[in-house]
Protein backbone atom coordinates (compact mmCIF):
# COMPACT_ATOMS: atom_id res chain seq x y z
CA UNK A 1 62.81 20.37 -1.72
CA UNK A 2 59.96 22.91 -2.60
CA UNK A 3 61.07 22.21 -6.51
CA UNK A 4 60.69 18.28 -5.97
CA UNK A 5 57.08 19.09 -4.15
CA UNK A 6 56.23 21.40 -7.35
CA UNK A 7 57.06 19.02 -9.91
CA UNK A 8 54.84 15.92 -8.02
CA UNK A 9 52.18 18.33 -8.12
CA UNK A 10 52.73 19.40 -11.55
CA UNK A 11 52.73 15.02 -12.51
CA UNK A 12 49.49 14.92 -10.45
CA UNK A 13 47.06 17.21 -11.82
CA UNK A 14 48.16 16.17 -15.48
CA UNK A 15 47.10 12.89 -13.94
CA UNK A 16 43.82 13.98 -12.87
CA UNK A 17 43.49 15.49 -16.02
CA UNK A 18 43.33 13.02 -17.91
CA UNK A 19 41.88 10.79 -15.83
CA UNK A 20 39.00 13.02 -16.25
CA UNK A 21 38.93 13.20 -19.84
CA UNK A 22 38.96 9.44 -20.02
CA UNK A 23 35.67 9.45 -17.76
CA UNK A 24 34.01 11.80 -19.86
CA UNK A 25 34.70 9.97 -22.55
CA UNK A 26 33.55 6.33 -21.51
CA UNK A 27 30.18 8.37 -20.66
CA UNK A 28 30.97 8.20 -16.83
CA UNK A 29 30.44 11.41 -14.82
CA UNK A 30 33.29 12.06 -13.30
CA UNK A 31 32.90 13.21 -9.24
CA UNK A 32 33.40 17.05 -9.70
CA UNK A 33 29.98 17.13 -11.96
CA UNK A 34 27.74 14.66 -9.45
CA UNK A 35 25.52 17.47 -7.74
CA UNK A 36 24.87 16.95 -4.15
CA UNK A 37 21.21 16.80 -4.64
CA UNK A 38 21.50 13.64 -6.68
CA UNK A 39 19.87 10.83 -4.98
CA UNK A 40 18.83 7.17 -5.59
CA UNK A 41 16.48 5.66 -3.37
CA UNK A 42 15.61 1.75 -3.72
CA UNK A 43 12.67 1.25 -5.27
CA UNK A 44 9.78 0.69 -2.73
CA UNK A 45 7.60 -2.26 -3.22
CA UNK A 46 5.11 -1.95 -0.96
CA UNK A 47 1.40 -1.40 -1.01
CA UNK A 48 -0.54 0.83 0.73
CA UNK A 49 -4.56 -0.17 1.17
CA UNK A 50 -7.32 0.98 2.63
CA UNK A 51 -7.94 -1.18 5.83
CA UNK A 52 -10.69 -3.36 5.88
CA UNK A 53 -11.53 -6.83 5.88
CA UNK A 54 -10.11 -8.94 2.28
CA UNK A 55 -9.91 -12.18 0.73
CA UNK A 56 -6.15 -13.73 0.38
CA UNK A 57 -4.39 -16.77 -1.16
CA UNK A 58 -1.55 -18.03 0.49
CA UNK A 59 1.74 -17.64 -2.25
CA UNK A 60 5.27 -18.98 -0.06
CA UNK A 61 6.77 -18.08 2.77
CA UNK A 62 10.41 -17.14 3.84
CA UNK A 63 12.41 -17.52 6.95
CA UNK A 64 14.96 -14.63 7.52
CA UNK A 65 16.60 -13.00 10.64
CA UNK A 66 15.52 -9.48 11.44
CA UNK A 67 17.70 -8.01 14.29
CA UNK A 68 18.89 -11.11 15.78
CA UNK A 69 14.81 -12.52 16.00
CA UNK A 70 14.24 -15.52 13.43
CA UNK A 71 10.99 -15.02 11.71
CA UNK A 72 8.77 -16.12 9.12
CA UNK A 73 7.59 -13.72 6.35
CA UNK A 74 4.17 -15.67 4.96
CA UNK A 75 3.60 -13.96 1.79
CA UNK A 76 -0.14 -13.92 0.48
CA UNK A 77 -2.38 -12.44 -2.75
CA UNK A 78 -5.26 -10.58 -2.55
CA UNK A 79 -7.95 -12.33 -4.91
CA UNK A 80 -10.62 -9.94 -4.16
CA UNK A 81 -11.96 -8.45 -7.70
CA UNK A 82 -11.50 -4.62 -7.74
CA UNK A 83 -8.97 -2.29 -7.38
CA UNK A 84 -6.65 -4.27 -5.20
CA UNK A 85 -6.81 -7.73 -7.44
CA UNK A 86 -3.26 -9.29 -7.09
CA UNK A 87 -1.73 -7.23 -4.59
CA UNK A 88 0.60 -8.91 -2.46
CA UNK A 89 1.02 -8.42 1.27
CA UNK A 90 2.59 -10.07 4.28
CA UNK A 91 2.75 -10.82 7.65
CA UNK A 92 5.88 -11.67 9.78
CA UNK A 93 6.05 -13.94 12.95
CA UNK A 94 8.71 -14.65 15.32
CA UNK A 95 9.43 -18.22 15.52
CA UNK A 96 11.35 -20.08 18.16
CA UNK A 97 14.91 -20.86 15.65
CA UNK A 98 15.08 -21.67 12.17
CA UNK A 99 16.38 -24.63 11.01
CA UNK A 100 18.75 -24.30 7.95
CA UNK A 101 19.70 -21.70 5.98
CA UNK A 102 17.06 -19.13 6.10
CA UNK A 103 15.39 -18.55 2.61
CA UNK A 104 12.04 -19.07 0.56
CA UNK A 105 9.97 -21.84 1.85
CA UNK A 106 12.47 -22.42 4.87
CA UNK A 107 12.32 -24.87 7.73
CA UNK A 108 11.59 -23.37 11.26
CA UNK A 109 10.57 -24.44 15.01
CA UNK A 110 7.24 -23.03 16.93
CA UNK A 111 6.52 -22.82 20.22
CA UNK A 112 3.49 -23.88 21.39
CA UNK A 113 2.07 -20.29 22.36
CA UNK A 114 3.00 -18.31 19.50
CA UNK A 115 1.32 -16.32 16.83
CA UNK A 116 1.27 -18.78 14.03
CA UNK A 117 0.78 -21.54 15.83
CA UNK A 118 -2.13 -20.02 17.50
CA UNK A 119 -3.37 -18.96 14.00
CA UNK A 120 -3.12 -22.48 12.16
CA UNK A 121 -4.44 -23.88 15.09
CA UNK A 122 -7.58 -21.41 14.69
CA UNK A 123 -7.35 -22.51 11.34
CA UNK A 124 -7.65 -26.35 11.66
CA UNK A 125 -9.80 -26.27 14.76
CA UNK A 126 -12.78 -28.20 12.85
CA UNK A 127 -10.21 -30.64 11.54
CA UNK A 128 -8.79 -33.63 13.45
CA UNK A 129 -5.34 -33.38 12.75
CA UNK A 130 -2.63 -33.37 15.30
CA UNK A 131 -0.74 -29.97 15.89
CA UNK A 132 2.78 -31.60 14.79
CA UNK A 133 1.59 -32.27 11.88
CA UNK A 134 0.26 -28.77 10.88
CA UNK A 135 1.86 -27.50 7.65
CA UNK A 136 2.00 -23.85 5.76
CA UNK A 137 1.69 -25.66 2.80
CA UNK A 138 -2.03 -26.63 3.41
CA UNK A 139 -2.88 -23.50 3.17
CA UNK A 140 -2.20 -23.47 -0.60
CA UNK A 141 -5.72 -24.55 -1.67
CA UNK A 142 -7.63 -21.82 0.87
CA UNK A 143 -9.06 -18.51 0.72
CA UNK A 144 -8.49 -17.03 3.91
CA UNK A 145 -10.65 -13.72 5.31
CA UNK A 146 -7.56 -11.38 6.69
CA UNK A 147 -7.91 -8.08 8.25
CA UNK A 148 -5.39 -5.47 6.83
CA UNK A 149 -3.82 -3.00 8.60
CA UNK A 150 -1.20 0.20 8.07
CA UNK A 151 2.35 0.74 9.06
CA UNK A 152 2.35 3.96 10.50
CA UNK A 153 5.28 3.34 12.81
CA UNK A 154 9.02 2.14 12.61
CA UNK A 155 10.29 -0.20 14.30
CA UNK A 156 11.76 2.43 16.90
CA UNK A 157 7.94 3.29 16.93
CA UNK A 158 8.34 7.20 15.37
CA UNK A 159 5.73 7.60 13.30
CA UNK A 160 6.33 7.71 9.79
CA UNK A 161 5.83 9.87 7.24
CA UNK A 162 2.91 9.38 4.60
CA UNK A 163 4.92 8.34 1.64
CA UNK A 164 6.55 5.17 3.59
CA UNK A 165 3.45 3.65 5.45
CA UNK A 166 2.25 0.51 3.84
CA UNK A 167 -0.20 -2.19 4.86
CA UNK A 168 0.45 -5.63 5.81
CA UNK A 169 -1.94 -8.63 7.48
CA UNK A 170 -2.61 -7.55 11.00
CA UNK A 171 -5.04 -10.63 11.42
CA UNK A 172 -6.08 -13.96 9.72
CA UNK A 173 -9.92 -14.21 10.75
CA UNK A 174 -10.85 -17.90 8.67
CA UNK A 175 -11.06 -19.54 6.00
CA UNK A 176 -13.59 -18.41 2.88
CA UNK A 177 -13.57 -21.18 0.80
CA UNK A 178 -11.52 -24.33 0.24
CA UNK A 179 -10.83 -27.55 2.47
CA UNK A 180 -7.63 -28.67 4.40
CA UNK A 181 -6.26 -31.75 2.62
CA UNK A 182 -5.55 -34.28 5.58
């Protein structure tokens, strides 16, 4: 028995053997040589601002879940000249349920007290134009005034560090130029 147990072990490591010369030579690093400080983060695409008071274009908007909540991610582009030209920020509302798959430019359902509807309302409260028939796409041909603000805390609301706090629209305060095409 201890012979048979020798001799698998023997057929093994010649095995591993040259299963690790293969990987080093296909140029793959084989797992004894990773060190354990080797990391890969993802790549973080977010933008950090001063806060302040800036002047956005509306780009699309996307309807996703986030822990179980349907939401709407409206995506907009700072047009301010200076250092901030073309930075692109977001704000995310809850919405009631989305209808369809969830994805750029997605369909979804608003109550009547909540955040965006509030806001377009604020938006088109000189216009006559019923509430049903309020659209995000409208917004395409307006500069809005938007107040930016900073993440400084996760979403189990521990603050976080430096490096990962980025800004997003904490308020839309009007519109700067442009009309509402009814």
């Amino acid at each position: 028995m201890k012979q048979k147990n020798s001799s698998v072990l023997a057929a093994t490591s010649n095995l591993s053997h040259t299963v690790l010369d293969r990987l080093e030579t296909d140029n793959i690093t084989p797992i004894r040589d990773v060190k354990l400080d080797d990391i890969v983060v993802e790549a973080l695409d977010t933008s950090l601002l001063p806060e302040g008071k800036y002047q956005v274009a509306y780009q699309y908007h996307e309807t996703k879940v986030v822990f179980n909540t349907a939401k709407v991610f409206v995506h907009f582009k700072i047009i301010d000249l200076g250092d901030y030209h073309g930075t692109k920020l977001f704000r995310a509302f809850r919405v009631s349920e989305l209808i369809g798959k969830p994805g750029r430019n997605g369909r979804f359902k608003l109550k009547k007290r909540s955040d965006l509807f509030l806001m377009l309302c604020h938006l088109y409260e000189n216009q006559r134009i019923r509430p049903d028939r309020i659209s995000l796409r409208d917004l395409k041909c307006l500069i809005l005034n938007v107040m930016v603000r900073t993440v400084v805390k996760d979403y189990r609301q521990k603050t976080l560090p430096e490096i990962l706090r980025y800004s997003v629209i904490g308020d839309v305060l009007g519109i700067e130029a442009g009309r509402i095409r009814i």
